[in-house]
N, C-alpha and C. Protein backbone atom coordinates (compact mmCIF):
# COMPACT_ATOMS: atom_id res chain seq x y z
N UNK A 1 7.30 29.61 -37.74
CA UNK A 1 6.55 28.51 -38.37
C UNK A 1 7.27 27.19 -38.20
N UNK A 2 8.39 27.10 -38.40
CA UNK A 2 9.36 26.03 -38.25
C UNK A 2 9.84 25.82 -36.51
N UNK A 3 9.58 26.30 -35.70
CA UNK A 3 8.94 25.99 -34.31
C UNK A 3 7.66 25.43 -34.07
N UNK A 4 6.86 25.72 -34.77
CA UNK A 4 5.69 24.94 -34.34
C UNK A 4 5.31 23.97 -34.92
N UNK A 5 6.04 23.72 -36.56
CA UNK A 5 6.30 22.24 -36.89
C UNK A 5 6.87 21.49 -36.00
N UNK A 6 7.85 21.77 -35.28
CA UNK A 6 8.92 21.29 -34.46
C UNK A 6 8.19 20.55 -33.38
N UNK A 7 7.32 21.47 -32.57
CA UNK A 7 6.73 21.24 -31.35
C UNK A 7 5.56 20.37 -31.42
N UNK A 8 5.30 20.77 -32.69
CA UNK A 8 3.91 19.77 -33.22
C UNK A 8 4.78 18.29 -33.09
N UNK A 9 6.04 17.86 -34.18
CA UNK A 9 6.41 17.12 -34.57
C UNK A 9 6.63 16.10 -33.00
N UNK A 10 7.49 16.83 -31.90
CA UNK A 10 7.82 16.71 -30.87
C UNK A 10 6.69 15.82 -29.96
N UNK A 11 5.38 16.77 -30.07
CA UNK A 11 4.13 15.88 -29.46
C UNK A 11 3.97 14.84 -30.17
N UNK A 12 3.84 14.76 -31.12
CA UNK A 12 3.09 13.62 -31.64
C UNK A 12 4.13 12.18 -31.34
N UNK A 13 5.29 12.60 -31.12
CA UNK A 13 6.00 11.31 -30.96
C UNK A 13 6.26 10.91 -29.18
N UNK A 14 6.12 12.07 -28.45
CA UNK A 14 5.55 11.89 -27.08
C UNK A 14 4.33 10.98 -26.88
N UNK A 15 3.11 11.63 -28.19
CA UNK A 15 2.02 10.64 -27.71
C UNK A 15 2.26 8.53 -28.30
N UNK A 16 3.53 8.74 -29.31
CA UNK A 16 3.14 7.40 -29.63
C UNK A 16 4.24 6.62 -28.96
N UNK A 17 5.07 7.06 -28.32
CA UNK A 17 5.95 6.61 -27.53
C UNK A 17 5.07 6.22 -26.12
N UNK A 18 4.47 7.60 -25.35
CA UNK A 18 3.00 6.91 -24.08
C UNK A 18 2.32 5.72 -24.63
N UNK A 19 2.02 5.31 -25.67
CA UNK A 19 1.17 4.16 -25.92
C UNK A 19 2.13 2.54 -26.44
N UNK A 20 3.44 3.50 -26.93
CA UNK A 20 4.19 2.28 -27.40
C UNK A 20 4.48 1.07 -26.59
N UNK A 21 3.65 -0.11 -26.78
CA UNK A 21 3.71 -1.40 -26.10
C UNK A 21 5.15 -2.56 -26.78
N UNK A 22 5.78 -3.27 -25.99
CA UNK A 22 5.90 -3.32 -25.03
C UNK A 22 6.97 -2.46 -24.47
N UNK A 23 6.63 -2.01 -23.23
CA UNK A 23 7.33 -1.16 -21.98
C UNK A 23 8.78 -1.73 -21.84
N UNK A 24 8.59 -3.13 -21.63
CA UNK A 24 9.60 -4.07 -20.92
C UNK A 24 9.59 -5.04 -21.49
N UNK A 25 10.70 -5.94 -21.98
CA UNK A 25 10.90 -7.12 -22.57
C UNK A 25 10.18 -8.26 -22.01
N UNK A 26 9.44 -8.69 -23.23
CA UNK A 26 8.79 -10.15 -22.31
C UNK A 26 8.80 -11.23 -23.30
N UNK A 27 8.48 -12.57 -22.05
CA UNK A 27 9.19 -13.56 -22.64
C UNK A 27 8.00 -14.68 -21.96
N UNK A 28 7.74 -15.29 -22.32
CA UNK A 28 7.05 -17.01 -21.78
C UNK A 28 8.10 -17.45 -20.48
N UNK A 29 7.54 -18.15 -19.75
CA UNK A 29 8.08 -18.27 -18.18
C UNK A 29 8.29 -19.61 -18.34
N UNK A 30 8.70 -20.05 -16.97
CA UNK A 30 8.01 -21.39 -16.60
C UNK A 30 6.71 -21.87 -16.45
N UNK A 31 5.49 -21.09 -16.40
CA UNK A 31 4.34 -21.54 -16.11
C UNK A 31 3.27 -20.69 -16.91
N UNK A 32 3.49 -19.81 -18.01
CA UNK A 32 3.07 -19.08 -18.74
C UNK A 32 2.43 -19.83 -19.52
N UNK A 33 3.00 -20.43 -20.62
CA UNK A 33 1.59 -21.17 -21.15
C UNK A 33 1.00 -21.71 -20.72
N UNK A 34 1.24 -22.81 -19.50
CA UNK A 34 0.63 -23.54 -18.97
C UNK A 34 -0.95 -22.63 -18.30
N UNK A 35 -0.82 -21.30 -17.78
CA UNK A 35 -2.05 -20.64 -17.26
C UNK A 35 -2.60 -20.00 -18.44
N UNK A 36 -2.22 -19.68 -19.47
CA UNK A 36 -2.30 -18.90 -20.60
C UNK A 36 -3.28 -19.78 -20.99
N UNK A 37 -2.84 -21.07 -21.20
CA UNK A 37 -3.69 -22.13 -22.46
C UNK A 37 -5.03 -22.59 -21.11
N UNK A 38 -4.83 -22.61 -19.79
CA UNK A 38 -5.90 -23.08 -18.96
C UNK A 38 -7.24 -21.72 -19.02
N UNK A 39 -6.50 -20.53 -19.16
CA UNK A 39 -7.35 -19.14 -18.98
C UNK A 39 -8.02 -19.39 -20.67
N UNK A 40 -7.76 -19.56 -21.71
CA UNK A 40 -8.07 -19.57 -22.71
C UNK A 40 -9.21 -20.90 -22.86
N UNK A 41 -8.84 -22.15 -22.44
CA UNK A 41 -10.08 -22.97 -21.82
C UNK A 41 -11.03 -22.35 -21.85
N UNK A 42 -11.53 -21.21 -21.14
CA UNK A 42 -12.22 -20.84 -20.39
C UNK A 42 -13.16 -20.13 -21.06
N UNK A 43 -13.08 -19.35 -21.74
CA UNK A 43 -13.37 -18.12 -22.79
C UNK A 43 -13.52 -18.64 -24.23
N UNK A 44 -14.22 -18.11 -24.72
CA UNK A 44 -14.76 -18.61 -26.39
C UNK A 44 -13.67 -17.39 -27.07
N UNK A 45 -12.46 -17.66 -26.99
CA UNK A 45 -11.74 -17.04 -27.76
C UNK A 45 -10.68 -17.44 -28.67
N UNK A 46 -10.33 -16.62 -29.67
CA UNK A 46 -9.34 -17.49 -31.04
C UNK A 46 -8.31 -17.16 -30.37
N UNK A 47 -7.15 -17.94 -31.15
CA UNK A 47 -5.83 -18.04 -30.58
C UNK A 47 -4.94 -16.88 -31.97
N UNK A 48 -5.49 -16.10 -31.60
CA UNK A 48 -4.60 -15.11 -32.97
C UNK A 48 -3.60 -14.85 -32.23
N UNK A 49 -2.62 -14.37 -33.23
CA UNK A 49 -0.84 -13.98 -32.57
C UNK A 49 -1.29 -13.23 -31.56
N UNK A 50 -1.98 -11.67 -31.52
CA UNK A 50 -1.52 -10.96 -30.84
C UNK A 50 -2.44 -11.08 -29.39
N UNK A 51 -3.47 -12.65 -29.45
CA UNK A 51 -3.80 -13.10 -27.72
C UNK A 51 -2.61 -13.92 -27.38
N UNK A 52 -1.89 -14.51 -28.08
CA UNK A 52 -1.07 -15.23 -27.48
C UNK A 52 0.13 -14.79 -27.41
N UNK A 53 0.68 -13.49 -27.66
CA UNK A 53 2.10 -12.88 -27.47
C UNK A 53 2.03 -12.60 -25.87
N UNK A 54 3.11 -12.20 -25.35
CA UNK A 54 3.58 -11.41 -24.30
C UNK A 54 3.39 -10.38 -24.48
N UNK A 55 3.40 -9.99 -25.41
CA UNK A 55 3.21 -8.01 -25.88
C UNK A 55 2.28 -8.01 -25.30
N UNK A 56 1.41 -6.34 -24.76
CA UNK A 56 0.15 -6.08 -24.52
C UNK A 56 -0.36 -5.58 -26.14
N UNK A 57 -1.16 -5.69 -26.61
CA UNK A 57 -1.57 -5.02 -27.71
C UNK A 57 -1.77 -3.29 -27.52
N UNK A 58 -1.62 -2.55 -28.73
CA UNK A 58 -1.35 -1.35 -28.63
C UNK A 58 -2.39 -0.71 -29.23
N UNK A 59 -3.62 -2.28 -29.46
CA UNK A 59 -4.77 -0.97 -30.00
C UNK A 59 -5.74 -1.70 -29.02
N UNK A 60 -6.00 -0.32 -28.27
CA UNK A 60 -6.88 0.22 -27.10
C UNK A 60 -8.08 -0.70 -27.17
N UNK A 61 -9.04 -1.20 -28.21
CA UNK A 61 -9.89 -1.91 -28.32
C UNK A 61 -9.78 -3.09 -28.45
N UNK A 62 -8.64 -3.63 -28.29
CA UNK A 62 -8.54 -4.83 -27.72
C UNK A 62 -7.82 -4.96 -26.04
N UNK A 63 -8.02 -5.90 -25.89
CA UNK A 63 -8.10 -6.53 -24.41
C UNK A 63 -6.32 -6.64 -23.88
N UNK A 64 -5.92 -6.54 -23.02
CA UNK A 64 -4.92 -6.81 -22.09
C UNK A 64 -5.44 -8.10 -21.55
N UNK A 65 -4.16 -9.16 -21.66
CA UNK A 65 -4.45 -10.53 -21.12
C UNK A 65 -2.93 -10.06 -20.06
N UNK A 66 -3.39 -11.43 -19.20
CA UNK A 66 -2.56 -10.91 -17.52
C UNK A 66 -1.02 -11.86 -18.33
N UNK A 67 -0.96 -12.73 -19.04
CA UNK A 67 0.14 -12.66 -19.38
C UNK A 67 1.22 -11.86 -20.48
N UNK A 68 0.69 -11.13 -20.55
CA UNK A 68 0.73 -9.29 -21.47
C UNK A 68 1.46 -8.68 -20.00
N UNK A 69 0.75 -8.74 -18.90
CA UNK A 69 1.12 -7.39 -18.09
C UNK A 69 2.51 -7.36 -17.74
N UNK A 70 3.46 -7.90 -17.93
CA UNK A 70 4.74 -7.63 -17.69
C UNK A 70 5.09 -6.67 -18.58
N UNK A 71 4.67 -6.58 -19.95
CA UNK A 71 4.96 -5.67 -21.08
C UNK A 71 5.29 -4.58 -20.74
N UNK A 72 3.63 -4.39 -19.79
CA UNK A 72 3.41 -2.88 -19.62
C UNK A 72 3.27 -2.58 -18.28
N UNK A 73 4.00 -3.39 -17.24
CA UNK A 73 4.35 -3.01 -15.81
C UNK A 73 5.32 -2.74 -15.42
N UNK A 74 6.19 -3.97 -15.89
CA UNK A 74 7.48 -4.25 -16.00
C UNK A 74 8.23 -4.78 -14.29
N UNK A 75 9.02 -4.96 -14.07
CA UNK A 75 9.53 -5.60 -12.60
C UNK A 75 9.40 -4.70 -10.87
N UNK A 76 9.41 -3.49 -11.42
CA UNK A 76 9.23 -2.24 -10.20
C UNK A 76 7.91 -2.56 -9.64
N UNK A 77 7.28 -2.00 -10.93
CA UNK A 77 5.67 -1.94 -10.62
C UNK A 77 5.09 -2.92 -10.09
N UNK A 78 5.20 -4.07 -10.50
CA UNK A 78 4.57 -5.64 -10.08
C UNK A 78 5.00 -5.77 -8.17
N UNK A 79 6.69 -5.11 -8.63
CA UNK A 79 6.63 -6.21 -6.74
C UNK A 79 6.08 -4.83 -6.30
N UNK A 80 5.99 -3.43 -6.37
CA UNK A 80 5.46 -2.88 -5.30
C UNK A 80 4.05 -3.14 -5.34
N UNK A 81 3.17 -3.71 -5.89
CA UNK A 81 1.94 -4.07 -5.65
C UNK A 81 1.88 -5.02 -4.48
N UNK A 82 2.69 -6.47 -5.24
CA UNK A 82 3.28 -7.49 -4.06
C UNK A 82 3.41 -7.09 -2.93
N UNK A 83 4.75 -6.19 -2.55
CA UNK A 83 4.85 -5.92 -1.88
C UNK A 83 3.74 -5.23 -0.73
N UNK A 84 2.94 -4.35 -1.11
CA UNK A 84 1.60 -3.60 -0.42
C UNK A 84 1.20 -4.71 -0.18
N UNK A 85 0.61 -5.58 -0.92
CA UNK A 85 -0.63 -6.59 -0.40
C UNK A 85 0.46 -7.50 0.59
N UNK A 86 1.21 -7.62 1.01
CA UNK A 86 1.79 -8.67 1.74
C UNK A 86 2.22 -7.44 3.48
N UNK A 87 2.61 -6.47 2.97
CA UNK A 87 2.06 -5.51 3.95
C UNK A 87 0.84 -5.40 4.99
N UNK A 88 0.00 -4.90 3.72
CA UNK A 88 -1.59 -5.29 4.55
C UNK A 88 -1.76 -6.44 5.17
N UNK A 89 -1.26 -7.85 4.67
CA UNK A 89 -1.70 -8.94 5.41
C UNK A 89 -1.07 -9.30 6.67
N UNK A 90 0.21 -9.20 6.63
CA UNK A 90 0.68 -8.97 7.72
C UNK A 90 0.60 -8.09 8.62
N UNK A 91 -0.04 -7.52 8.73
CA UNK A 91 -0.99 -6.14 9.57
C UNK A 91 -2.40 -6.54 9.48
N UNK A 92 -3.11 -7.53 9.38
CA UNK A 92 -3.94 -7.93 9.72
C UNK A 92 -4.22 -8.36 10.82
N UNK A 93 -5.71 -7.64 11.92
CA UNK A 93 -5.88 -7.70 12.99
C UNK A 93 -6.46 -9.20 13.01
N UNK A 94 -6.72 -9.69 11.65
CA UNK A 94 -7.78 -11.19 11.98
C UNK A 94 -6.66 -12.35 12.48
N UNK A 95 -5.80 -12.85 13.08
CA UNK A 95 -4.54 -13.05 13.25
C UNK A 95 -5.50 -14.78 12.94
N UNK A 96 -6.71 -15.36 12.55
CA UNK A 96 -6.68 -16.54 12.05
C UNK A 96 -6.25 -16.93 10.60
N UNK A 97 -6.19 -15.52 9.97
CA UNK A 97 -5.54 -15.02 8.69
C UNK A 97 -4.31 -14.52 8.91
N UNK A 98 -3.71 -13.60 9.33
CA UNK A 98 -2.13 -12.96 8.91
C UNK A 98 -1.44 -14.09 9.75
N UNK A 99 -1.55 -14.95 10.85
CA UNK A 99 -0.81 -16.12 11.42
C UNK A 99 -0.17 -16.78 10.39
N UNK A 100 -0.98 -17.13 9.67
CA UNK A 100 -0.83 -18.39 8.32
C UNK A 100 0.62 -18.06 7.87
N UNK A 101 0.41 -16.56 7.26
CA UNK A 101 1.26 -16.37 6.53
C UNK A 101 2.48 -15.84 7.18
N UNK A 102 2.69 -15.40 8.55
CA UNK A 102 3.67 -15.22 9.45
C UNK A 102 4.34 -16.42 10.07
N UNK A 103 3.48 -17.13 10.41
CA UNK A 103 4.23 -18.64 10.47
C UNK A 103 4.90 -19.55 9.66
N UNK A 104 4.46 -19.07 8.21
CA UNK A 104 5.19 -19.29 7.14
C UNK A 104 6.42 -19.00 6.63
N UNK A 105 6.94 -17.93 6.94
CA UNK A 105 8.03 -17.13 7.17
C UNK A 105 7.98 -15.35 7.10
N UNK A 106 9.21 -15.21 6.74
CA UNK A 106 9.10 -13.73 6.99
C UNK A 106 8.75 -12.87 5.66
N UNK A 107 8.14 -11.70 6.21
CA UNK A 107 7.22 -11.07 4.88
C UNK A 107 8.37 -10.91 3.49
N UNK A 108 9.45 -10.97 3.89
CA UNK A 108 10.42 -10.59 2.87
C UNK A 108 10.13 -12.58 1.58
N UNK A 109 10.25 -13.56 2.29
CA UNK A 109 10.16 -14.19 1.62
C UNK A 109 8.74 -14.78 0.92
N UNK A 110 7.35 -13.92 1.65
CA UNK A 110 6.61 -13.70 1.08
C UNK A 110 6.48 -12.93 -0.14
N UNK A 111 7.27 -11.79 -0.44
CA UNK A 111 7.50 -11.16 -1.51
C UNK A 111 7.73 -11.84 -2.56
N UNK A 112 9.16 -12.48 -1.42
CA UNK A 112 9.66 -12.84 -3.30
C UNK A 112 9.65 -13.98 -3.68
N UNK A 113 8.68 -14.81 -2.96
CA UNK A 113 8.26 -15.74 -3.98
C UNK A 113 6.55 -15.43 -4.94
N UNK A 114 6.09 -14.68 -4.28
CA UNK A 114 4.88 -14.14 -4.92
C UNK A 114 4.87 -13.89 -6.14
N UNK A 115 6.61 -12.93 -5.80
CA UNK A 115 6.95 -11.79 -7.26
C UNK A 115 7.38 -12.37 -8.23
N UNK A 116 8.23 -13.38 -8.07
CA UNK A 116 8.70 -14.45 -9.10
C UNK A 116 7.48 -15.11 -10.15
N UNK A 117 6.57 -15.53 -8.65
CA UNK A 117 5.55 -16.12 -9.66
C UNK A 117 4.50 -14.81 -10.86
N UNK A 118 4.13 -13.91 -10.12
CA UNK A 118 3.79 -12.85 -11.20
C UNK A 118 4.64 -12.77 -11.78
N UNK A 119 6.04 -12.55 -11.94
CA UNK A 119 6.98 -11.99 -13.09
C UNK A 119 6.76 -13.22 -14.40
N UNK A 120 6.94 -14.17 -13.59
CA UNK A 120 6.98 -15.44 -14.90
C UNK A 120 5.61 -15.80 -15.27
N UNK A 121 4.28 -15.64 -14.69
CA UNK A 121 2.93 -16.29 -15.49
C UNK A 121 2.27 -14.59 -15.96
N UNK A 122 3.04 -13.81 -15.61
CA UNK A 122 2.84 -12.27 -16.07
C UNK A 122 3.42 -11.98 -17.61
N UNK A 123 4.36 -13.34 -18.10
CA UNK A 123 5.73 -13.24 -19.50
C UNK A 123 6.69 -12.13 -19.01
N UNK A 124 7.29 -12.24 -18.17
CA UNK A 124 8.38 -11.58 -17.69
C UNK A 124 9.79 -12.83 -17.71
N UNK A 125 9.30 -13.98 -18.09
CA UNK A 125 10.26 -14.85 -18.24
C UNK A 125 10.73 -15.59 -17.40
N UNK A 126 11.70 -16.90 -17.48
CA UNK A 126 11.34 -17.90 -16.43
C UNK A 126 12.14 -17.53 -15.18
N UNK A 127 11.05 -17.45 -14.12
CA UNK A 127 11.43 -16.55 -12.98
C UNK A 127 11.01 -18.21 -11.84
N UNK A 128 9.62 -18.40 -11.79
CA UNK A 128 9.27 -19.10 -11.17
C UNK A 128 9.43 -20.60 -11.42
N UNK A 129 10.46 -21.61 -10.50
CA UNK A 129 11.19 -22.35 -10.72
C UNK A 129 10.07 -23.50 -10.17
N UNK A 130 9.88 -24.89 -10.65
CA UNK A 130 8.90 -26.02 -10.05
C UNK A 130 7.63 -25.86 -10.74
N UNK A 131 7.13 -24.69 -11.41
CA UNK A 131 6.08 -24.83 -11.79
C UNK A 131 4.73 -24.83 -11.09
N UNK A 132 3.62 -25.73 -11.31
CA UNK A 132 2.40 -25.89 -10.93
C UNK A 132 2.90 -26.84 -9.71
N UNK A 133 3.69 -27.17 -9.23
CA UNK A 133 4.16 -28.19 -8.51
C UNK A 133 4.45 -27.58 -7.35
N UNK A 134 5.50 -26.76 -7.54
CA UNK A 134 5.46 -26.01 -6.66
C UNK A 134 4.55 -24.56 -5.67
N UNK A 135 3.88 -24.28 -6.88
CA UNK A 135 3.06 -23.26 -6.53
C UNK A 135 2.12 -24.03 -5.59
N UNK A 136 1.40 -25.18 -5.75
CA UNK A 136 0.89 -25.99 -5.07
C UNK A 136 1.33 -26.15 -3.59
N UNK A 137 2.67 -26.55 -3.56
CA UNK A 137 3.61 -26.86 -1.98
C UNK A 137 3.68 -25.68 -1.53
N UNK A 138 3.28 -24.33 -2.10
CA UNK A 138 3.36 -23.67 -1.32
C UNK A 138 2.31 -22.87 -0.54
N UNK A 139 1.08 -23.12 -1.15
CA UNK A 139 -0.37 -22.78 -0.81
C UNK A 139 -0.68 -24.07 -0.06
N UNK A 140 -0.46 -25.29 -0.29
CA UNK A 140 -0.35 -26.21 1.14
C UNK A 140 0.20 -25.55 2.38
N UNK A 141 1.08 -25.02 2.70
CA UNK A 141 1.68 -24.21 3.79
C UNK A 141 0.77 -23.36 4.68
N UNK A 142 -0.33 -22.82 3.80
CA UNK A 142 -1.18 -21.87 4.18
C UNK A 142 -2.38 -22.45 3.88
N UNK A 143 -2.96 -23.90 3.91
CA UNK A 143 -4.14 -24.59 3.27
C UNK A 143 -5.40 -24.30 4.36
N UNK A 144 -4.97 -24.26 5.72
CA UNK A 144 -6.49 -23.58 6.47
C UNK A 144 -7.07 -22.45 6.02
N UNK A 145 -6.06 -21.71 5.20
CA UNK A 145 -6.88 -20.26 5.33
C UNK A 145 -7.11 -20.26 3.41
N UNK A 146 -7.22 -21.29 3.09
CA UNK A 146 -7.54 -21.87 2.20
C UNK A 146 -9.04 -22.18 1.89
N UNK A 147 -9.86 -21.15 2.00
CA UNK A 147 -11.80 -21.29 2.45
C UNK A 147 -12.33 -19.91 1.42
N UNK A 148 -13.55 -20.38 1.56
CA UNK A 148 -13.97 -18.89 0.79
C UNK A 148 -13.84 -17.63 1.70
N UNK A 149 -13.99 -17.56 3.15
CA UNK A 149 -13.67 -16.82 3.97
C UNK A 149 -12.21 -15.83 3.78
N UNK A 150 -11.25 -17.14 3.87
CA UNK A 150 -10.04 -16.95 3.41
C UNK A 150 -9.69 -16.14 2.17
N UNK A 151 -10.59 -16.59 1.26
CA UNK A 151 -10.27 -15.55 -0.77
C UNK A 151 -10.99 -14.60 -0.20
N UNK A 152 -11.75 -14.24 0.41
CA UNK A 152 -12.69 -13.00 0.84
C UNK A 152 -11.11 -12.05 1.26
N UNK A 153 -10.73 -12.58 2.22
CA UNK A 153 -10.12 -12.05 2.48
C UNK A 153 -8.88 -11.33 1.97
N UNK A 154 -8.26 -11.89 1.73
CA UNK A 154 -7.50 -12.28 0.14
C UNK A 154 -7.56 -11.15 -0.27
N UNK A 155 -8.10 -11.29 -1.24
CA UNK A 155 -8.63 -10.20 -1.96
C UNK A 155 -8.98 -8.95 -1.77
N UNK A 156 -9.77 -8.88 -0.67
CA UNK A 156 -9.98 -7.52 0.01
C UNK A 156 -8.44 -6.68 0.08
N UNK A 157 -7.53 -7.32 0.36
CA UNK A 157 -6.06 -7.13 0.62
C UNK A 157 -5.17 -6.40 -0.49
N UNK A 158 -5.74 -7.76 -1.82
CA UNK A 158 -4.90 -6.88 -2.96
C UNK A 158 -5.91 -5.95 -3.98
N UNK A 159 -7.30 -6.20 -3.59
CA UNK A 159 -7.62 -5.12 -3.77
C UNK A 159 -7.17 -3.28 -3.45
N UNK A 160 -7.23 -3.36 -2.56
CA UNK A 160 -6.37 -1.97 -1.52
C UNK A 160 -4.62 -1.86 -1.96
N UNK A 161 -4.35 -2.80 -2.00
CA UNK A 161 -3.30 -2.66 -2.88
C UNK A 161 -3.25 -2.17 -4.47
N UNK A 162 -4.35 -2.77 -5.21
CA UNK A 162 -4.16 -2.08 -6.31
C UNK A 162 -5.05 -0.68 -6.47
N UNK A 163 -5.92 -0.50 -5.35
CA UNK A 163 -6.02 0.86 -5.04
C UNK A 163 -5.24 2.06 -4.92
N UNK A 164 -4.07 1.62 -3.84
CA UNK A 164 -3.18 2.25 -3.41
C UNK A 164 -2.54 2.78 -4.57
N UNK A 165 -1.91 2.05 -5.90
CA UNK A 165 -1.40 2.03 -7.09
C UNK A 165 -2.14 2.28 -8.20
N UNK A 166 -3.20 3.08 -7.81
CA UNK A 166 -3.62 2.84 -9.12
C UNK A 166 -3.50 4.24 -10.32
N UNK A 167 -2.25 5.02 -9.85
CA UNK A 167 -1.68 5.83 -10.87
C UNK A 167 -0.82 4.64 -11.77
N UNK A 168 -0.63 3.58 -11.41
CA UNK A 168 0.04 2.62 -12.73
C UNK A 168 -0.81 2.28 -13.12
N UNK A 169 -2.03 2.45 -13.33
CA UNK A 169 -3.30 2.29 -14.27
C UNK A 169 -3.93 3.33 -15.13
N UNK A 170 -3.82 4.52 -14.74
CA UNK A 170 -4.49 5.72 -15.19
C UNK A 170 -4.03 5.93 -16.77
N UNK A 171 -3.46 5.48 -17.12
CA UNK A 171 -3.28 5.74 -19.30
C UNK A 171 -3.54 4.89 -19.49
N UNK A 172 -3.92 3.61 -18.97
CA UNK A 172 -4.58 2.58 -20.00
C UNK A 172 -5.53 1.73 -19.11
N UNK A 173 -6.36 1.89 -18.99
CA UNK A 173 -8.00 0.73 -17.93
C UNK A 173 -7.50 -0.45 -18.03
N UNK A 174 -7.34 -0.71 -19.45
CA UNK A 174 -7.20 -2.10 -19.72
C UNK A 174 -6.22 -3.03 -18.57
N UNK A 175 -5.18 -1.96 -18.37
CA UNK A 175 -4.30 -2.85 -17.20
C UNK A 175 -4.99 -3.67 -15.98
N UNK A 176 -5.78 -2.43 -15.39
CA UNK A 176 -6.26 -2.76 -14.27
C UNK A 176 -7.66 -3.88 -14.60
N UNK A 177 -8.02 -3.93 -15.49
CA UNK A 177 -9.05 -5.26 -15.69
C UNK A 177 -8.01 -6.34 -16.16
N UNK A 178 -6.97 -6.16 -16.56
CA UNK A 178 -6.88 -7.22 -16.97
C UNK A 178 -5.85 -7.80 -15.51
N UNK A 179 -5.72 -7.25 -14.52
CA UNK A 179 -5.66 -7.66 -13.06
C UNK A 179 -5.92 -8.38 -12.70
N UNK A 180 -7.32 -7.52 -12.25
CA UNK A 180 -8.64 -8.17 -12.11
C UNK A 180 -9.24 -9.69 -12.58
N UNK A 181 -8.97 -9.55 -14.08
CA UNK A 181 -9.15 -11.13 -14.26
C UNK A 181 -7.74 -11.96 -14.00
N UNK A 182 -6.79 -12.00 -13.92
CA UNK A 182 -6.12 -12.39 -13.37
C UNK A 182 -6.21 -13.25 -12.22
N UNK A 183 -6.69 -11.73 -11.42
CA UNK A 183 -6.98 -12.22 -9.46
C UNK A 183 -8.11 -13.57 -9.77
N UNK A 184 -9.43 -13.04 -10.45
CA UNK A 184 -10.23 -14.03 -10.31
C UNK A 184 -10.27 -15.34 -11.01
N UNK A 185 -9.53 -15.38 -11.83
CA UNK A 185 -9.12 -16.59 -12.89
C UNK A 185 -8.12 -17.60 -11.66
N UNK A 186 -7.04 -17.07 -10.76
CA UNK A 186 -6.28 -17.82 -10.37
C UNK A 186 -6.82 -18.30 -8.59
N UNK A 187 -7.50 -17.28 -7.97
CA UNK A 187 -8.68 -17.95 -7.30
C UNK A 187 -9.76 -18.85 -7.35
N UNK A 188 -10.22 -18.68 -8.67
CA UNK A 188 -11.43 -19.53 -9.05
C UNK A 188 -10.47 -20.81 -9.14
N UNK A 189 -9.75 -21.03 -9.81
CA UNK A 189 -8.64 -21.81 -9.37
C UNK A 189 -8.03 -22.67 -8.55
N UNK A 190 -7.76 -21.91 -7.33
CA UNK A 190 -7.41 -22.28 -6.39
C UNK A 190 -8.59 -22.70 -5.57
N UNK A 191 -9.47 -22.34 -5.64
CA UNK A 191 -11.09 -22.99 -5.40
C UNK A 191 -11.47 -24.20 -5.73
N UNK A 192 -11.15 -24.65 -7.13
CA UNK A 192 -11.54 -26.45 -7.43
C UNK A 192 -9.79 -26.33 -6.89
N UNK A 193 -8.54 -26.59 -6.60
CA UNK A 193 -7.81 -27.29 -5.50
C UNK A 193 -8.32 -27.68 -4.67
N UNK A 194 -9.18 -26.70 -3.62
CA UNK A 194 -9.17 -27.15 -2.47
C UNK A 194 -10.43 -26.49 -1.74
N UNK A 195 -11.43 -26.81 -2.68
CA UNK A 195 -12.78 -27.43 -2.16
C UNK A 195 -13.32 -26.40 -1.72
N UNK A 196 -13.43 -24.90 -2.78
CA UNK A 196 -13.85 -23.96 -1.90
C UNK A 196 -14.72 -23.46 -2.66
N UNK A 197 -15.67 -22.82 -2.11
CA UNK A 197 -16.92 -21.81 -3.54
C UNK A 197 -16.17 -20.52 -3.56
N UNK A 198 -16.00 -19.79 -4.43
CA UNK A 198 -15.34 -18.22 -4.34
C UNK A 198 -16.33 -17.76 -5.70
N UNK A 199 -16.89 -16.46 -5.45
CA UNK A 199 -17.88 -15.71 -6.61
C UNK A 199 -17.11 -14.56 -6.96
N UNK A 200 -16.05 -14.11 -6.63
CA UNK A 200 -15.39 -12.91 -7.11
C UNK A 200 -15.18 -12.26 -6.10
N UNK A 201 -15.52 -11.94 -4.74
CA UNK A 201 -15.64 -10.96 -3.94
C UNK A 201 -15.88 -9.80 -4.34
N UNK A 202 -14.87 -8.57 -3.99
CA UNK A 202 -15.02 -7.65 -4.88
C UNK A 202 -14.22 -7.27 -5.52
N UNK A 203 -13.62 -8.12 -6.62
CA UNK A 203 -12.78 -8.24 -7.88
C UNK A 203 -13.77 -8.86 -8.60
């Protein structure tokens, strides 16, 4: 009898430990509020503590916001996503697309400036250095392929990437939508920059 209290006791703290948010320490970045308070613009939503923490919230019926997902990704998970989608693009046969970003430099420093910027507007803390300033100078670099053609493409890319990954989604949905809005919040985005229509593709 006192074994199966045990084992009982044992599960139940297995299951609240699987749900216990946050995973990974998080923190406001360099550019975290700044996308936080622009994404919130956007949406008819209140500013209660737990939309505006870094934490992901831990009850299921509420929403995962993309500056939450460091909580519950943490630094591994994020760049190997990065990493895949910068893979695929550079293995892109459309070479008016993977050029851009090969002429830009080498896929390694595609990584890691990508990853920086997810780690820090993700609340993984201040990773990404210059801000909106820089994120800017650096999508200038790559501004032809800067078209709706271009986010088509895009996307198609880290889509398959978060395909590829998507056992780091399977205990909680919420992650992977709250991706998703992510992807399309910072495209739509990058769309009034630089003069482009983008409808979501298929994100």
């Amino acid at each position: 009898m006192n074994i199966n209290v045990e084992n009982a006791t044992c599960n139940s703290l297995k299951m609240k430990e699987k749900a216990l948010y946050p995973l990974y320490h998080s923190e406001e970045g360099h550019i975290t509020k700044f996308y936080r308070d622009q994404f919130l613009k956007t949406v008819n939503l209140s500013k209660e503590d737990w939309v505006l923490s870094c934490d992901a919230s831990n009850d299921k019926t509420q929403p995962i916001y993309f500056w939450q997902l460091y909580s519950v990704l943490g630094p591994d998970k994020i760049k190997s996503i990065v990493t895949r989608f910068y893979e695929n693009v550079f293995q892109d046969t459309e070479e008016w697309f993977s050029k851009e970003f090969i002429e830009g430099g080498a896929i390694e420093y595609h990584i890691r400036r990508q990853t920086l910027f997810w780690y820090d507007v993700m609340g993984g803390g201040p990773h990404y250095k210059g801000g909106k300033m820089m994120l800017h100078k650096h999508h200038r670099l790559v501004k032809s392929i800067m078209t709706t053609e271009g986010a088509v493409r895009w996307m198609m890319h880290m889509h398959e990437a978060l395909e590829y990954y998507n056992q780091y989604f399977s205990d909680d949905p919420r992650i992977l939508q709250a991706l998703y809005q992510f992807l399309r919040f910072m495209m739509g985005d990058y769309a009034k920059e630089f003069y482009f229509e983008f409808g979501g593709s298929k994100l």
